[in-house]
N, C-alpha and C. Protein backbone atom coordinates (compact mmCIF):
# COMPACT_ATOMS: atom_id res chain seq x y z
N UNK A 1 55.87 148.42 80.20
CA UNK A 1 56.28 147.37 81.11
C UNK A 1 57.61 147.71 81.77
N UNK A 2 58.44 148.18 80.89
CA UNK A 2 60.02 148.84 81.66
C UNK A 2 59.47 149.44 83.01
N UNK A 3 58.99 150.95 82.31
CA UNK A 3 58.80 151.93 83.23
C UNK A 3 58.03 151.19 84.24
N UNK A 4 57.28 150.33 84.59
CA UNK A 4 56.49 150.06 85.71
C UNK A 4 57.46 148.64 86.58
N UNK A 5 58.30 148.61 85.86
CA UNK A 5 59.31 147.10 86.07
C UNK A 5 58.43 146.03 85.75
N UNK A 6 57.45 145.67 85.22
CA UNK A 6 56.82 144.41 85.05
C UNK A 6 57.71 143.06 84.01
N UNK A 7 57.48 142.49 84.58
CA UNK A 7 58.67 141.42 83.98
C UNK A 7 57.65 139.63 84.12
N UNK A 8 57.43 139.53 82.44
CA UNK A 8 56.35 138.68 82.33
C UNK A 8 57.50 137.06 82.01
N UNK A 9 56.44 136.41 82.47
CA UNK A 9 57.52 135.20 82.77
C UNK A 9 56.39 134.37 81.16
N UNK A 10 57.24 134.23 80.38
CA UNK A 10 57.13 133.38 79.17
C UNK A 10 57.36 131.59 79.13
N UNK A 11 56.46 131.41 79.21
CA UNK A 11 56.20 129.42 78.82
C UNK A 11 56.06 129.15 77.88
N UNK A 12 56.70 127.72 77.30
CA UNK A 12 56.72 126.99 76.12
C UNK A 12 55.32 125.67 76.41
N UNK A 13 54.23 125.95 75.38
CA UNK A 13 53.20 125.15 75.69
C UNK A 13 52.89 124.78 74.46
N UNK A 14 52.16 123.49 74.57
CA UNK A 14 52.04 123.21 73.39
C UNK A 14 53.17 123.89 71.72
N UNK A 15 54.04 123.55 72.21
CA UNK A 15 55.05 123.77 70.75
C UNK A 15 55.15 125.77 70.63
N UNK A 16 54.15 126.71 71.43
CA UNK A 16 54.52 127.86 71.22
C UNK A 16 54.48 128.29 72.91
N UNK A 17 55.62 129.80 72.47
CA UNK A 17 56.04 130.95 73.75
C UNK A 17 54.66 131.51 74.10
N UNK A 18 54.41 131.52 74.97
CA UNK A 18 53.53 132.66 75.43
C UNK A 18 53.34 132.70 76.74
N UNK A 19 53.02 134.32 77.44
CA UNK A 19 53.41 134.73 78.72
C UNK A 19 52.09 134.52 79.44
N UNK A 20 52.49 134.13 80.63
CA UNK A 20 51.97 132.99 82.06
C UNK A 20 52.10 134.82 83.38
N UNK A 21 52.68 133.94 84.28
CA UNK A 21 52.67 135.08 85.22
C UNK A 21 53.32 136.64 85.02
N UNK A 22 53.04 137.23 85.76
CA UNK A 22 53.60 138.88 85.67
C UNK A 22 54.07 139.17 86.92
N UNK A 23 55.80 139.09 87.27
CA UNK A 23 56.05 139.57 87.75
C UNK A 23 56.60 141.24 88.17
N UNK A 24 56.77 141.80 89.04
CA UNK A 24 57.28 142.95 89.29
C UNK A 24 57.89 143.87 90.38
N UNK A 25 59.24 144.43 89.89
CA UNK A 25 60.30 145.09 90.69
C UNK A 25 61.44 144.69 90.37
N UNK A 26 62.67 144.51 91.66
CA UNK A 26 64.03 144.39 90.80
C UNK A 26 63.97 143.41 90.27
N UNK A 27 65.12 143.14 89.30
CA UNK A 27 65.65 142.15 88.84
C UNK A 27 65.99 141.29 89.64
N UNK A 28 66.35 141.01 90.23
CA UNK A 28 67.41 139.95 91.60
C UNK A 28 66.02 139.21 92.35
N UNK A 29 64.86 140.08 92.42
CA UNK A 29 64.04 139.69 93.82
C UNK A 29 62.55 138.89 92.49
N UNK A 30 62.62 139.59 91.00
CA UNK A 30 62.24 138.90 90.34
C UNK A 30 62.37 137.54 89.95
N UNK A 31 63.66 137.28 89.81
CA UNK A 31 63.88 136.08 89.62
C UNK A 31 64.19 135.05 90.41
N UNK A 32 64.30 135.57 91.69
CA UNK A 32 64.07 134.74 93.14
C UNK A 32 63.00 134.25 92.95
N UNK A 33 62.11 134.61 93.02
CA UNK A 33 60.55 134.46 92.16
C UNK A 33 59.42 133.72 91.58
N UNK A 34 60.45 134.17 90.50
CA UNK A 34 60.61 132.95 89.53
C UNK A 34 60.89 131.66 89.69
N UNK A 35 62.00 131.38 90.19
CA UNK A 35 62.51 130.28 90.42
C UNK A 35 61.79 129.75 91.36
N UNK A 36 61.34 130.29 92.54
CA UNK A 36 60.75 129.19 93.52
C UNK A 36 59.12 129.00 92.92
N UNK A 37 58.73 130.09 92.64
CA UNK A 37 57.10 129.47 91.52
C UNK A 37 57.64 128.30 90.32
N UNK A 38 58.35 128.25 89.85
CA UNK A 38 58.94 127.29 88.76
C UNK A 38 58.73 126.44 89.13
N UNK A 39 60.21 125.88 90.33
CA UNK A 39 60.44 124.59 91.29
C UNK A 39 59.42 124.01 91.52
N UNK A 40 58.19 124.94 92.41
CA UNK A 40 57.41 124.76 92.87
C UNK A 40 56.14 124.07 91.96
N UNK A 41 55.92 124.55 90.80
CA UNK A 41 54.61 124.22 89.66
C UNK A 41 55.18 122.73 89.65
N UNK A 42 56.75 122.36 88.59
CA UNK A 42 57.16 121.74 88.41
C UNK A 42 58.03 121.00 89.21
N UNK A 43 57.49 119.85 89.90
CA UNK A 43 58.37 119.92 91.36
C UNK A 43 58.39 117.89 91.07
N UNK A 44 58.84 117.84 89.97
CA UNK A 44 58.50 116.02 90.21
C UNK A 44 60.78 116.11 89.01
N UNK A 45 61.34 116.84 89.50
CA UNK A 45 62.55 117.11 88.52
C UNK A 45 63.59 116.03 88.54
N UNK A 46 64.01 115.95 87.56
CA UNK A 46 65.32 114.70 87.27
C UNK A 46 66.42 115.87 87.95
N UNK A 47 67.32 115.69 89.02
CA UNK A 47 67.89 116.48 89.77
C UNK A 47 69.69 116.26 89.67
N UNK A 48 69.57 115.38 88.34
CA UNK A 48 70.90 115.32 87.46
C UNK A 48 71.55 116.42 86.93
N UNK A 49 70.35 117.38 86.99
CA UNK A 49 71.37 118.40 85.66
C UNK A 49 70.59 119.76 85.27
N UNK A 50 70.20 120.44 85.66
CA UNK A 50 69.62 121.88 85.27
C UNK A 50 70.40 122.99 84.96
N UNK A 51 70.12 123.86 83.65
CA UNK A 51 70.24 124.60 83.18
C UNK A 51 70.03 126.48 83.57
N UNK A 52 70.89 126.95 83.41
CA UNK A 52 70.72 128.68 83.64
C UNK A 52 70.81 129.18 82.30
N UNK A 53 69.74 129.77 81.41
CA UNK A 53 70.20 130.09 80.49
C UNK A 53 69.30 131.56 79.95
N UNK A 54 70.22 132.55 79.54
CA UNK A 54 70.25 133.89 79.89
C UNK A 54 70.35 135.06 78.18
N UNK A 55 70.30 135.57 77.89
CA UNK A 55 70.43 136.60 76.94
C UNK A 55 71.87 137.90 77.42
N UNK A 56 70.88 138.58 78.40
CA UNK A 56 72.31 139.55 78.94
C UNK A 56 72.16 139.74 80.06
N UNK A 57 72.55 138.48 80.78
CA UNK A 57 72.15 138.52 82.76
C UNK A 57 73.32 139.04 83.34
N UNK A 58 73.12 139.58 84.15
CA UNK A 58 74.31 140.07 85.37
C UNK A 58 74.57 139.23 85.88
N UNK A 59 76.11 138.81 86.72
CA UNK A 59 76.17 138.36 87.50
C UNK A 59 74.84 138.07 88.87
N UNK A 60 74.61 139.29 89.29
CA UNK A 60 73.35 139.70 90.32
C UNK A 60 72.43 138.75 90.14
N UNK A 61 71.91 139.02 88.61
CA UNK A 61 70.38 137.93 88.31
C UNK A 61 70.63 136.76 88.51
N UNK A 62 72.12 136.36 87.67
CA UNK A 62 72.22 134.59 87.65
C UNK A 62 72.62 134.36 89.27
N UNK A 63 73.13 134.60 90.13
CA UNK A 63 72.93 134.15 91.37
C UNK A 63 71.74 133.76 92.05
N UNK A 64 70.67 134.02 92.49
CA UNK A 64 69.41 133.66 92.83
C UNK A 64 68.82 132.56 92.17
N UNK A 65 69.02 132.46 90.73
CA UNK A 65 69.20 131.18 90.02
C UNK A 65 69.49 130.22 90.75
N UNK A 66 71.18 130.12 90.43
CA UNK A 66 72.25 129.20 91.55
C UNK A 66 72.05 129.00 92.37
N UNK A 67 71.46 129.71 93.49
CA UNK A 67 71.05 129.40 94.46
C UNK A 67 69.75 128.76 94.36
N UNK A 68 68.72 129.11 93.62
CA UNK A 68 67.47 128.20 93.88
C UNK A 68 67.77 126.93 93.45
N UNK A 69 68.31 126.46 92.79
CA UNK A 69 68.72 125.28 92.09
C UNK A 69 69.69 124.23 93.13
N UNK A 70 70.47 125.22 93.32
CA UNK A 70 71.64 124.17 94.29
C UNK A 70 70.46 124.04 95.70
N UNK A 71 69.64 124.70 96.15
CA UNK A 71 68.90 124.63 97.29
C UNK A 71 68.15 123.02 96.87
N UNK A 72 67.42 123.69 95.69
CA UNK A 72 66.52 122.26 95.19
C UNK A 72 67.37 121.05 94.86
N UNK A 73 68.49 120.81 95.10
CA UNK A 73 69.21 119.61 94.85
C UNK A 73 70.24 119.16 93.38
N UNK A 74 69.98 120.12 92.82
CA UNK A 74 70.26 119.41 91.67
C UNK A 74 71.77 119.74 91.71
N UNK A 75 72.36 118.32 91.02
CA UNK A 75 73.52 118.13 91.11
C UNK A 75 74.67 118.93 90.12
N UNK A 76 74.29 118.98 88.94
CA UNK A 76 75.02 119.68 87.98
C UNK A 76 73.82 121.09 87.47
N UNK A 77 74.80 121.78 87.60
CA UNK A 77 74.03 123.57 86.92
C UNK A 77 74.98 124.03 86.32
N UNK A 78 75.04 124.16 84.41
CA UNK A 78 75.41 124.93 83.59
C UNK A 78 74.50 125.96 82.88
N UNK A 79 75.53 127.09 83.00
CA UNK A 79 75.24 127.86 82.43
C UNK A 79 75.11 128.24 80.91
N UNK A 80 74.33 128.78 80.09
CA UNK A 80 74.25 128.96 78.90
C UNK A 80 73.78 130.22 78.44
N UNK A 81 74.28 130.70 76.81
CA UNK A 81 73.58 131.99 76.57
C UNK A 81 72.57 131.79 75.60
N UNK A 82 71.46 132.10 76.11
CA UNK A 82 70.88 132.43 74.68
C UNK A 82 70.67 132.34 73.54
N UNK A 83 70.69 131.77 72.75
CA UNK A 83 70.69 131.96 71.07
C UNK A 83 70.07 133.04 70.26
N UNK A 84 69.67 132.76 69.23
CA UNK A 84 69.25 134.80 68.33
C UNK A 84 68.07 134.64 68.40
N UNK A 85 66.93 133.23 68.55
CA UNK A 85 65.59 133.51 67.99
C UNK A 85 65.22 133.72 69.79
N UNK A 86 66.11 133.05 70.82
CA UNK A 86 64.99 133.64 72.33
C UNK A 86 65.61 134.88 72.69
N UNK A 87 66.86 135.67 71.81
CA UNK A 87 66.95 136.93 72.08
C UNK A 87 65.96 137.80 71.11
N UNK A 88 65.24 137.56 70.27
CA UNK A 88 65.09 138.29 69.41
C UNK A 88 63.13 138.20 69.51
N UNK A 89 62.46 137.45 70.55
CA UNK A 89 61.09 137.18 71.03
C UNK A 89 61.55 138.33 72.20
N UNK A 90 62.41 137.45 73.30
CA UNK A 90 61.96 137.70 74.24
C UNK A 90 63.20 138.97 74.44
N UNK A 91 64.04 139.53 73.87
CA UNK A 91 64.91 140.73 74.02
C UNK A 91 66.21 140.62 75.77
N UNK A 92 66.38 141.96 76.10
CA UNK A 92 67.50 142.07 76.88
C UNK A 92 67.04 141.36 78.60
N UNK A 93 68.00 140.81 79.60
CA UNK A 93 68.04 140.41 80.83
C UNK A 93 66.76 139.89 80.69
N UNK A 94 67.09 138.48 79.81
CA UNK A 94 65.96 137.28 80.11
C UNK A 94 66.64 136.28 80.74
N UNK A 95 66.04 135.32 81.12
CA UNK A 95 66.70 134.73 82.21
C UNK A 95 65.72 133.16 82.10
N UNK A 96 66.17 132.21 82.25
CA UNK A 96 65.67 130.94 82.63
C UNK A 96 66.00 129.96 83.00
N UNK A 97 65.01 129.16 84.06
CA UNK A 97 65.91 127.70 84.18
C UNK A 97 65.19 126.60 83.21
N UNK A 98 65.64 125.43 83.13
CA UNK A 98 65.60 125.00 82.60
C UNK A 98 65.49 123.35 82.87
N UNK A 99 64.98 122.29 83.12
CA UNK A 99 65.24 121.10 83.77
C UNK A 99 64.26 119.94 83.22
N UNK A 100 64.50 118.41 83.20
CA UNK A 100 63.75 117.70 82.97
C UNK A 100 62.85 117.23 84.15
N UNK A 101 61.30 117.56 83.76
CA UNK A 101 60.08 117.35 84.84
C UNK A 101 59.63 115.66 84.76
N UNK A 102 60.64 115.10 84.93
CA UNK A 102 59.84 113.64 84.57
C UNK A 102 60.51 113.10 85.89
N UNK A 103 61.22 113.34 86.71
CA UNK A 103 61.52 113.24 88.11
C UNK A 103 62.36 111.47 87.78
N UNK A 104 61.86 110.66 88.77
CA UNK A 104 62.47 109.51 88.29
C UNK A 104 62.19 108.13 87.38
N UNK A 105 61.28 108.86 86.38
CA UNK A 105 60.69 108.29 85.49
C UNK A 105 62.18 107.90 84.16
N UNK A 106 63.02 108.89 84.51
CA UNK A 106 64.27 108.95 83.42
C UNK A 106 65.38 107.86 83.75
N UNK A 107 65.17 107.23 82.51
CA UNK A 107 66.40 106.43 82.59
C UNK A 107 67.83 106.37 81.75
């Protein structure tokens, strides 16, 4: 998967990880990507507060993030790292957003 750049995008379903789409090429244009297929699946979002949260992202990666997010509205975006068990599934320059899909159902 390195050598070919394939870079599989991992979902939490039903209570377990397992990988959904396959993206591939750089990093930067991957997770541009990402993010607008995300937004896009999940597009009903509480636009209070979304998450960037990363293992060992570059500056480079987490921008396209930031930007998809601040595009989509949302008002607050913190950043976060990782912890040991989604470094230790999913390994080096993982990357995710993160947000509540219940749109304005949240009170």
């Amino acid at each position: 998967a390195n050598l070919l750049k394939i870079r599989p995008q991992i979902i939490v379903a039903d209570g377990k990880m397992k990988p959904a789409k396959k993206y591939r090429g750089k990093m930067e244009k991957v997770i541009e990507n990402y993010c607008k297929d995300t937004l896009e699946e999940f597009n009903n979002a509480d636009k209070k507060i979304a998450f960037i949260t990363y293992t060992t992202a570059t500056e480079e990666m987490i921008e396209p993030a930031k930007k998809a997010l601040t595009n989509a509205g949302f008002d607050t975006i913190i950043e976060t790292q990782a912890g040991g068990t989604i470094t230790s599934h999913c390994g080096e320059h993982v990357l995710g957003i993160l947000y509540l899909n219940d749109g304005d159902k949240i009170q």
